[in-house]
N, C-alpha and C. Protein backbone atom coordinates (compact mmCIF):
# COMPACT_ATOMS: atom_id res chain seq x y z
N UNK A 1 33.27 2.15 -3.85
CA UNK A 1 32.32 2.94 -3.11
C UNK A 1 31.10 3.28 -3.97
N UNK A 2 31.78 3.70 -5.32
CA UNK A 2 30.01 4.06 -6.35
C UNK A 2 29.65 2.70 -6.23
N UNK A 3 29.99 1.92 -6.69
CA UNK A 3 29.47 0.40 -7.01
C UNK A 3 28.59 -0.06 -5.69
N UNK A 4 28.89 0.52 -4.33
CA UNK A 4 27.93 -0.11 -3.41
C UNK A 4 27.07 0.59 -3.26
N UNK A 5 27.06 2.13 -3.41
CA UNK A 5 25.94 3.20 -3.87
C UNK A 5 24.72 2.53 -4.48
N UNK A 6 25.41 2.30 -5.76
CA UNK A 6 24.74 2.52 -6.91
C UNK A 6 23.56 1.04 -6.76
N UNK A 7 24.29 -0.58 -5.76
CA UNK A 7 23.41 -1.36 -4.97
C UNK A 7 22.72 -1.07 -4.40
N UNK A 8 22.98 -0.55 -3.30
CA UNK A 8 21.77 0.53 -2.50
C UNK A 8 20.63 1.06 -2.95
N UNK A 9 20.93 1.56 -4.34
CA UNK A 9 20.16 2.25 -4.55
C UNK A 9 18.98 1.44 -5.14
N UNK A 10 19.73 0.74 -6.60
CA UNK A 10 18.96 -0.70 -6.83
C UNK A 10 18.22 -1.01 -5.78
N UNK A 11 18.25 -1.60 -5.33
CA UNK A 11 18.24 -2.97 -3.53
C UNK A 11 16.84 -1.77 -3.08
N UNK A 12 16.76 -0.92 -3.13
CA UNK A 12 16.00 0.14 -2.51
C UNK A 12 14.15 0.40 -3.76
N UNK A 13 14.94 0.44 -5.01
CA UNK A 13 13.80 0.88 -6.06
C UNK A 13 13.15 -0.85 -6.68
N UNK A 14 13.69 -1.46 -6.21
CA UNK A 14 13.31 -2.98 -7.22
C UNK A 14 11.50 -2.93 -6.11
N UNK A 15 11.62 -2.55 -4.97
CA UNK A 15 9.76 -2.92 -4.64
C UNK A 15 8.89 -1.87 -5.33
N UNK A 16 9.55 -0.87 -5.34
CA UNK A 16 9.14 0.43 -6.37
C UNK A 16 8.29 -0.35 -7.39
N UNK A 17 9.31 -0.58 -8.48
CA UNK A 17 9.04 -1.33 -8.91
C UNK A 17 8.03 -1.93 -9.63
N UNK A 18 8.32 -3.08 -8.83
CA UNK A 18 7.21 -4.43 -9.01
C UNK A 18 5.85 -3.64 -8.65
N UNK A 19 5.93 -3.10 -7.80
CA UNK A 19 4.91 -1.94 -7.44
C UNK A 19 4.12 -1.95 -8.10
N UNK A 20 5.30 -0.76 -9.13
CA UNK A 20 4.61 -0.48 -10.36
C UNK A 20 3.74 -1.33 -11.72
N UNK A 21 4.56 -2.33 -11.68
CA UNK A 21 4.32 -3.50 -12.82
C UNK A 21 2.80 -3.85 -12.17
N UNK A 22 2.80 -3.91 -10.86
CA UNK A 22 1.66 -4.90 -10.40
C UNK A 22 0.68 -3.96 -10.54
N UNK A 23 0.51 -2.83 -10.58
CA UNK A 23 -0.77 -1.90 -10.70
C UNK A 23 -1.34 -1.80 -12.25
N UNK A 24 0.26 -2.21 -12.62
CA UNK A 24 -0.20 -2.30 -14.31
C UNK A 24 -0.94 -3.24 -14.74
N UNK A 25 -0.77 -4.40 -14.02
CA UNK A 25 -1.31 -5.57 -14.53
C UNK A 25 -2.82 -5.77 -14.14
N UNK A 26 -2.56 -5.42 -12.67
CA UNK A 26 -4.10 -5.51 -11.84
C UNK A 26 -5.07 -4.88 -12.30
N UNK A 27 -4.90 -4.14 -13.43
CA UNK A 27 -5.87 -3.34 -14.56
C UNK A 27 -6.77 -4.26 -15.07
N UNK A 28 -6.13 -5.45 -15.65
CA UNK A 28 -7.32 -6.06 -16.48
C UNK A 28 -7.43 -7.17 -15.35
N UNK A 29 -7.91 -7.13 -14.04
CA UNK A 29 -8.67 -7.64 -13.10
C UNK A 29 -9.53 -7.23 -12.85
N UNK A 30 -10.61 -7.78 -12.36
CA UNK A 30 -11.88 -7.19 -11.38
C UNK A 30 -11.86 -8.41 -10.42
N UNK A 31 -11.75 -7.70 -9.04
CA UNK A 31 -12.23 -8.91 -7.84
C UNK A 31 -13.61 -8.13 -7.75
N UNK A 32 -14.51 -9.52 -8.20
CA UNK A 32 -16.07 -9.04 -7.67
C UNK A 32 -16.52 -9.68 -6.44
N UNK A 33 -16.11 -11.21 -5.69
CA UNK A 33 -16.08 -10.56 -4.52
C UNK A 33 -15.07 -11.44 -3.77
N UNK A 34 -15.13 -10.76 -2.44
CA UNK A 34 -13.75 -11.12 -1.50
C UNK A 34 -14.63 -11.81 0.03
N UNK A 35 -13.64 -12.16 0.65
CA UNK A 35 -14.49 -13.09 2.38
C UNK A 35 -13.39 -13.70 2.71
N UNK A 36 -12.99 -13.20 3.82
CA UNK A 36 -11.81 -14.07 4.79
C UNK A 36 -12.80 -15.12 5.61
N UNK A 37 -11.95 -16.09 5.50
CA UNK A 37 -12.48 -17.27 6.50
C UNK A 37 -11.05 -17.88 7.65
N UNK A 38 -11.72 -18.27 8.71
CA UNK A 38 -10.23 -19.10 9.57
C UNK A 38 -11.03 -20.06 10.22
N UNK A 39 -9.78 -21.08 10.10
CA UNK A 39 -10.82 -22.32 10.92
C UNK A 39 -9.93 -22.42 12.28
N UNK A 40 -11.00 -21.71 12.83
CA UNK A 40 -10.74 -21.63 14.46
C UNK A 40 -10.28 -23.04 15.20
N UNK A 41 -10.61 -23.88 14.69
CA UNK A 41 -10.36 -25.47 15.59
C UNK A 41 -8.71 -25.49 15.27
N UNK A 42 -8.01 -25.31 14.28
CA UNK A 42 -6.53 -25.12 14.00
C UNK A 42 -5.80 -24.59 15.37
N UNK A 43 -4.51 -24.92 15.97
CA UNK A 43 -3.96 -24.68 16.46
C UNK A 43 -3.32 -23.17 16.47
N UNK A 44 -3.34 -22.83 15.34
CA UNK A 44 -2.28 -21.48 14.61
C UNK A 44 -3.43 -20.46 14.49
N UNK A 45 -4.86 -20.50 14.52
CA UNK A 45 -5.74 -19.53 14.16
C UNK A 45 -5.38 -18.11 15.07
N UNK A 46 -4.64 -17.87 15.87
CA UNK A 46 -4.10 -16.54 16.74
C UNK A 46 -3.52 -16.14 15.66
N UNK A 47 -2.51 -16.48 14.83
CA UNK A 47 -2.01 -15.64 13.70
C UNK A 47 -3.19 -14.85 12.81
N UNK A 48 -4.19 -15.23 12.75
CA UNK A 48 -5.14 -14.71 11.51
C UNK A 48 -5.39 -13.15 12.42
N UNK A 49 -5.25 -12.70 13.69
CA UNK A 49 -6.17 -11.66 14.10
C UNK A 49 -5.17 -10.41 12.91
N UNK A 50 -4.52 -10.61 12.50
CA UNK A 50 -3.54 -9.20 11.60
C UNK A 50 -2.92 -9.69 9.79
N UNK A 51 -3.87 -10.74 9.91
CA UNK A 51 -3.75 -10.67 8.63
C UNK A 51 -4.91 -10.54 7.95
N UNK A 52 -4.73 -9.56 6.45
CA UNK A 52 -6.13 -9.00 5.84
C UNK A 52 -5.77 -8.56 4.68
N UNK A 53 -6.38 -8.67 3.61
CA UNK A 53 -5.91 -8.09 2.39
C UNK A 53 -7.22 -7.43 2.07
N UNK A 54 -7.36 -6.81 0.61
CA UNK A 54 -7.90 -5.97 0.45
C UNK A 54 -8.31 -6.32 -1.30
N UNK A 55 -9.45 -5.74 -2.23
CA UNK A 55 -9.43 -5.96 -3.07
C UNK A 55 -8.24 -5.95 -4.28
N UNK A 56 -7.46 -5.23 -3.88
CA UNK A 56 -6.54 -4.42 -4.45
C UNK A 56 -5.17 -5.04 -4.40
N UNK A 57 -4.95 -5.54 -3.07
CA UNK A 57 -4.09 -6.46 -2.98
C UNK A 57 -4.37 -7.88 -3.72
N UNK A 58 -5.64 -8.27 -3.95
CA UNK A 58 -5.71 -9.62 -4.07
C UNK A 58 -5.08 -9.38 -5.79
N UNK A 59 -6.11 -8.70 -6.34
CA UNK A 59 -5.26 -7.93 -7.72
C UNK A 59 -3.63 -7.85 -7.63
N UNK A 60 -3.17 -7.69 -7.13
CA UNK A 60 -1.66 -7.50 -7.06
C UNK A 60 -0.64 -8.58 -7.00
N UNK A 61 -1.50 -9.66 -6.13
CA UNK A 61 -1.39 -10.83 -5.99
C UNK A 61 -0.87 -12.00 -7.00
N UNK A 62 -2.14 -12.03 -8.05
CA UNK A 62 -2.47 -12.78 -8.65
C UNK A 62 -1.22 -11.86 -9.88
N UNK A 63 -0.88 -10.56 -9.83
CA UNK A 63 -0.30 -9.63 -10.80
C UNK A 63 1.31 -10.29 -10.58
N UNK A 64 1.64 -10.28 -9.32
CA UNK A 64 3.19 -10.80 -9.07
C UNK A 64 3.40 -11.93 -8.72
N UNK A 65 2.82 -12.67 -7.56
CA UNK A 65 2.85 -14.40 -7.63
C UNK A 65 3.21 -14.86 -8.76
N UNK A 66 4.05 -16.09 -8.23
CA UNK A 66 4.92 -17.06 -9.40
C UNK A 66 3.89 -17.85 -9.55
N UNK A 67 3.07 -18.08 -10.77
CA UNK A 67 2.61 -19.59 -10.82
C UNK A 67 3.34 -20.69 -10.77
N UNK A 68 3.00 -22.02 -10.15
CA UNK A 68 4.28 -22.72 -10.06
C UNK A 68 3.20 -24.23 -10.36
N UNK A 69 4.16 -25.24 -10.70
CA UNK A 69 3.45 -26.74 -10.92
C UNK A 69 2.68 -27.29 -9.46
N UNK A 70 2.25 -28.35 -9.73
CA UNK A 70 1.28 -29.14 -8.55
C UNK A 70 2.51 -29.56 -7.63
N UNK A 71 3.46 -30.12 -8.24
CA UNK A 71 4.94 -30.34 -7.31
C UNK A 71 5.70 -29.15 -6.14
N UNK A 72 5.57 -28.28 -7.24
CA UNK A 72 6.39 -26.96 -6.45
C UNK A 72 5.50 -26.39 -5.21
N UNK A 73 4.21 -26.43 -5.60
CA UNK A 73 3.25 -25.82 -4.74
C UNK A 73 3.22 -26.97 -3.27
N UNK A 74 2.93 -28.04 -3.50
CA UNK A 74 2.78 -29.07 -2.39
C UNK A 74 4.22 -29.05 -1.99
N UNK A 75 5.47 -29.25 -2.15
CA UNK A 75 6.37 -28.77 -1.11
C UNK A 75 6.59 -27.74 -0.67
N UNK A 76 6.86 -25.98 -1.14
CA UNK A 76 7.09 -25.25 -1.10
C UNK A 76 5.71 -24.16 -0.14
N UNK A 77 4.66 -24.66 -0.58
CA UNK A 77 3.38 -23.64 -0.12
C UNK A 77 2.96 -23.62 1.53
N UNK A 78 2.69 -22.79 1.75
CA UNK A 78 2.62 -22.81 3.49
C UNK A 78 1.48 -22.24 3.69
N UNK A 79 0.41 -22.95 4.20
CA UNK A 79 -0.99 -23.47 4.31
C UNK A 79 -1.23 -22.37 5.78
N UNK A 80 -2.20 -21.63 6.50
CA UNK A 80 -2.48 -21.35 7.54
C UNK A 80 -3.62 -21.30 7.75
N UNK A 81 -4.42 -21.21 8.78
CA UNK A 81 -5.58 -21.45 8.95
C UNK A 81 -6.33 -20.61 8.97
N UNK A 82 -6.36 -19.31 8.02
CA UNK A 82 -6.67 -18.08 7.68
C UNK A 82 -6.68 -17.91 6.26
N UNK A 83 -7.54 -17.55 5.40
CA UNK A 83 -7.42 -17.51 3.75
C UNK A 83 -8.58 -16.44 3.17
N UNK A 84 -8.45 -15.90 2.62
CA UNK A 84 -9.62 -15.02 1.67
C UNK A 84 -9.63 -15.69 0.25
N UNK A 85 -11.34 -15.61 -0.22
CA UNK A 85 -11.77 -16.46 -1.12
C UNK A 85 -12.49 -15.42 -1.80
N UNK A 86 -12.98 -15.84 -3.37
CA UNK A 86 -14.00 -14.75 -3.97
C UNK A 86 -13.80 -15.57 -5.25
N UNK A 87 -14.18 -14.29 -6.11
CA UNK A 87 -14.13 -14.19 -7.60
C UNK A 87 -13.61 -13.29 -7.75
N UNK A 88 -13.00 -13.19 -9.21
CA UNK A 88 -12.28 -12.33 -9.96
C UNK A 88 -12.51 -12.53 -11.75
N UNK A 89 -12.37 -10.93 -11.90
CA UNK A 89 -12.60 -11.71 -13.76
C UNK A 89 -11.43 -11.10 -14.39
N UNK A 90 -10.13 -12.31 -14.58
CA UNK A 90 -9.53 -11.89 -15.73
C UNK A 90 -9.46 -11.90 -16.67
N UNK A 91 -9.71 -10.81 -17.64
CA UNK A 91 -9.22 -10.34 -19.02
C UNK A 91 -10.65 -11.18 -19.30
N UNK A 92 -11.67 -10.96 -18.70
CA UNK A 92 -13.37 -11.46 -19.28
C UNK A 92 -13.23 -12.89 -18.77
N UNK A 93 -12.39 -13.73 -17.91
CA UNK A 93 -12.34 -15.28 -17.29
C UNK A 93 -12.60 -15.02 -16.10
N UNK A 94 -13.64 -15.57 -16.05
CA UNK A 94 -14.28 -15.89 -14.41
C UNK A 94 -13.93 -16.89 -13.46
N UNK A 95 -13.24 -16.57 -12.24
CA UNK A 95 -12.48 -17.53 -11.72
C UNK A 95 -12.82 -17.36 -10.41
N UNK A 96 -12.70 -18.54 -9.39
CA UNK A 96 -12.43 -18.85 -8.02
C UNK A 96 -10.99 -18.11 -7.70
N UNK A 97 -11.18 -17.88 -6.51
CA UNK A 97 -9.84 -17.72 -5.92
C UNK A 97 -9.37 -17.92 -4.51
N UNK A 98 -8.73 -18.00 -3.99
CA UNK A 98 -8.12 -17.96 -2.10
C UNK A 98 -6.99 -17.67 -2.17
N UNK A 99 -6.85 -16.84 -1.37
CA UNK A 99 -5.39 -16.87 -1.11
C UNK A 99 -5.19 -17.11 0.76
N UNK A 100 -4.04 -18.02 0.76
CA UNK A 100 -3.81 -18.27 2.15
C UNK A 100 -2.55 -17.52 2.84
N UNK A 101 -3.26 -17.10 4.15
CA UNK A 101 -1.66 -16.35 4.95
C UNK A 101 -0.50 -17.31 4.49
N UNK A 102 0.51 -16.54 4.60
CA UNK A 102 1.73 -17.54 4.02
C UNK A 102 2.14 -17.43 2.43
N UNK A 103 1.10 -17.17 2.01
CA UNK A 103 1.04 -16.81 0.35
C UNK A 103 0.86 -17.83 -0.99
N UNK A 104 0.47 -19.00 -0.64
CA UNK A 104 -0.47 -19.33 -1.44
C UNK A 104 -1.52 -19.38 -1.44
N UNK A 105 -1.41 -19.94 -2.97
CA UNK A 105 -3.01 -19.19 -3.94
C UNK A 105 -2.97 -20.49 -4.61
N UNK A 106 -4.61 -19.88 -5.09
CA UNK A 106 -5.41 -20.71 -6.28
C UNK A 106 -6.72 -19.86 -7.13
N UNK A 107 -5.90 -20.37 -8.65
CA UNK A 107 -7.51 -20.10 -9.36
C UNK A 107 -8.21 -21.01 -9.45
N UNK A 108 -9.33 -21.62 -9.85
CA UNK A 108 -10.39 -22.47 -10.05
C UNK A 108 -11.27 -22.10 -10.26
N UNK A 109 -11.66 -23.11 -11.25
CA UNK A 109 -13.47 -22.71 -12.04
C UNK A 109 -13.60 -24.38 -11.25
N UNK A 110 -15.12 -24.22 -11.18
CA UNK A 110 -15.81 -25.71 -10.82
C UNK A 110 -15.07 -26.47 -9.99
N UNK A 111 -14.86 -27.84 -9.66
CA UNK A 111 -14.41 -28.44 -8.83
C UNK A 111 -12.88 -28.79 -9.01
N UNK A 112 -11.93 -28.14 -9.81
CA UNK A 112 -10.47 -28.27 -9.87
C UNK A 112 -10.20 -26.99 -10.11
N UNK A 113 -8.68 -27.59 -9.73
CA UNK A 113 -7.70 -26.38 -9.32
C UNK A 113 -6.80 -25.97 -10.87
N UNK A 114 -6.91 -24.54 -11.51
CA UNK A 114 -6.48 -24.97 -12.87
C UNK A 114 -5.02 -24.14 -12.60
N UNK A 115 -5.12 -23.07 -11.38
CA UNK A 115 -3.54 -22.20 -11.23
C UNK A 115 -2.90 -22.53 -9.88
N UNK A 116 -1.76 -22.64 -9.70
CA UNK A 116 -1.28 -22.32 -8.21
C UNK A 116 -0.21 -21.18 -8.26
N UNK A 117 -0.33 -20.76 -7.16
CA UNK A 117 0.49 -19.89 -6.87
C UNK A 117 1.46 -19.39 -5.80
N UNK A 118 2.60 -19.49 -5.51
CA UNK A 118 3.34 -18.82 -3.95
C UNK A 118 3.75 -17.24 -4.23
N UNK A 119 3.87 -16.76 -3.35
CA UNK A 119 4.07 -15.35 -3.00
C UNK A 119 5.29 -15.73 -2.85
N UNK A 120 6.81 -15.16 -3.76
CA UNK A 120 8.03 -15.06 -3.28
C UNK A 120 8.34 -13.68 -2.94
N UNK A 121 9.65 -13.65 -3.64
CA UNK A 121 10.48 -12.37 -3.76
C UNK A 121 9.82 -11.25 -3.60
N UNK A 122 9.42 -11.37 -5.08
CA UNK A 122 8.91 -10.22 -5.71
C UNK A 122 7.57 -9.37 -4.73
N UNK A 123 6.89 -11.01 -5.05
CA UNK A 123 5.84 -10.74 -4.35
C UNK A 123 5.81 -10.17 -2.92
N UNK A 124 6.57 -11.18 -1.82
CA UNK A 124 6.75 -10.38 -0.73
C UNK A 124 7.11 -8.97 -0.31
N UNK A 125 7.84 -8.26 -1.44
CA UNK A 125 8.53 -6.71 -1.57
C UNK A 125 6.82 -6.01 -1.82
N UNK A 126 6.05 -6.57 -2.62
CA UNK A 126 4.96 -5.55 -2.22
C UNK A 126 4.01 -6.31 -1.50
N UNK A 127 4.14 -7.46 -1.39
CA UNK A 127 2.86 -7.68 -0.26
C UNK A 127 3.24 -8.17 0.70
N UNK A 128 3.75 -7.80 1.91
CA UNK A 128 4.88 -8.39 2.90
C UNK A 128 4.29 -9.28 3.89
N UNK A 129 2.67 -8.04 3.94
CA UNK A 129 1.93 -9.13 5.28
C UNK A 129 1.64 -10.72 4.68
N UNK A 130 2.06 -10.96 4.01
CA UNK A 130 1.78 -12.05 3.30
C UNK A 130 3.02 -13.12 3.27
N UNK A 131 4.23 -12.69 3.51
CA UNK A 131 5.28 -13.14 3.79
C UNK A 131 6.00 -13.64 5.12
């Protein structure tokens, strides 16, 4: 009975959490700027009317997202026809960014892609609309 408590309780504080870690990290970010785009000709563009992030989230984002290889990302990543794009400067690196409903991401400077990223676990526990 303690032992399933004491899960509960875990199972309950782990988004806490990451929460926390991710506000820590999103410190040495600056998103300077942000712009949702959807390409309306897509079949799926009705999903975009409730999805929206925020500067703060995108920071959080980039704080808990798994970076993952060019492999992991092209099977695993789930593309929608809704995405927010900008800049961000980490730790003084000036970077591209998007993130797409569904929860991948990308950094990029110039015409390649140098990060990818999916929104799992972790990530989904604090950024859910994204999941």
């Amino acid at each position: 009975m303690k032992k399933n408590i004491v899960t509960v309780i875990l199972f309950m504080l782990v988004p806490c959490l990451s929460a926390c870690q991710a506000g820590q990290h999103s410190k040495s970010m600056d998103v300077i700027t942000i712009a949702s785009t959807t390409d309306k000709y897509l079949p799926d563009h009705e999903i975009c009317r409730s999805f929206s992030l925020t500067r703060e989230d995108v920071a959080i984002y980039f704080s808990v997202a798994e970076e993952v290889d060019e492999y992991e990302f092209n099977k695993d990543a789930i593309i929608l026809p809704c995405k927010y794009r900008g800049t961000i400067d980490i730790r003084g690196e000036i970077f591209h960014w998007e993130i797409s409903a569904g929860g991948a991401g990308y950094l990029y400077r110039g015409k390649g892609v140098n990060k990818r990223y999916l929104c799992k676990k972790n990530c989904c526990a604090v950024l859910p609309n994204l999941c």
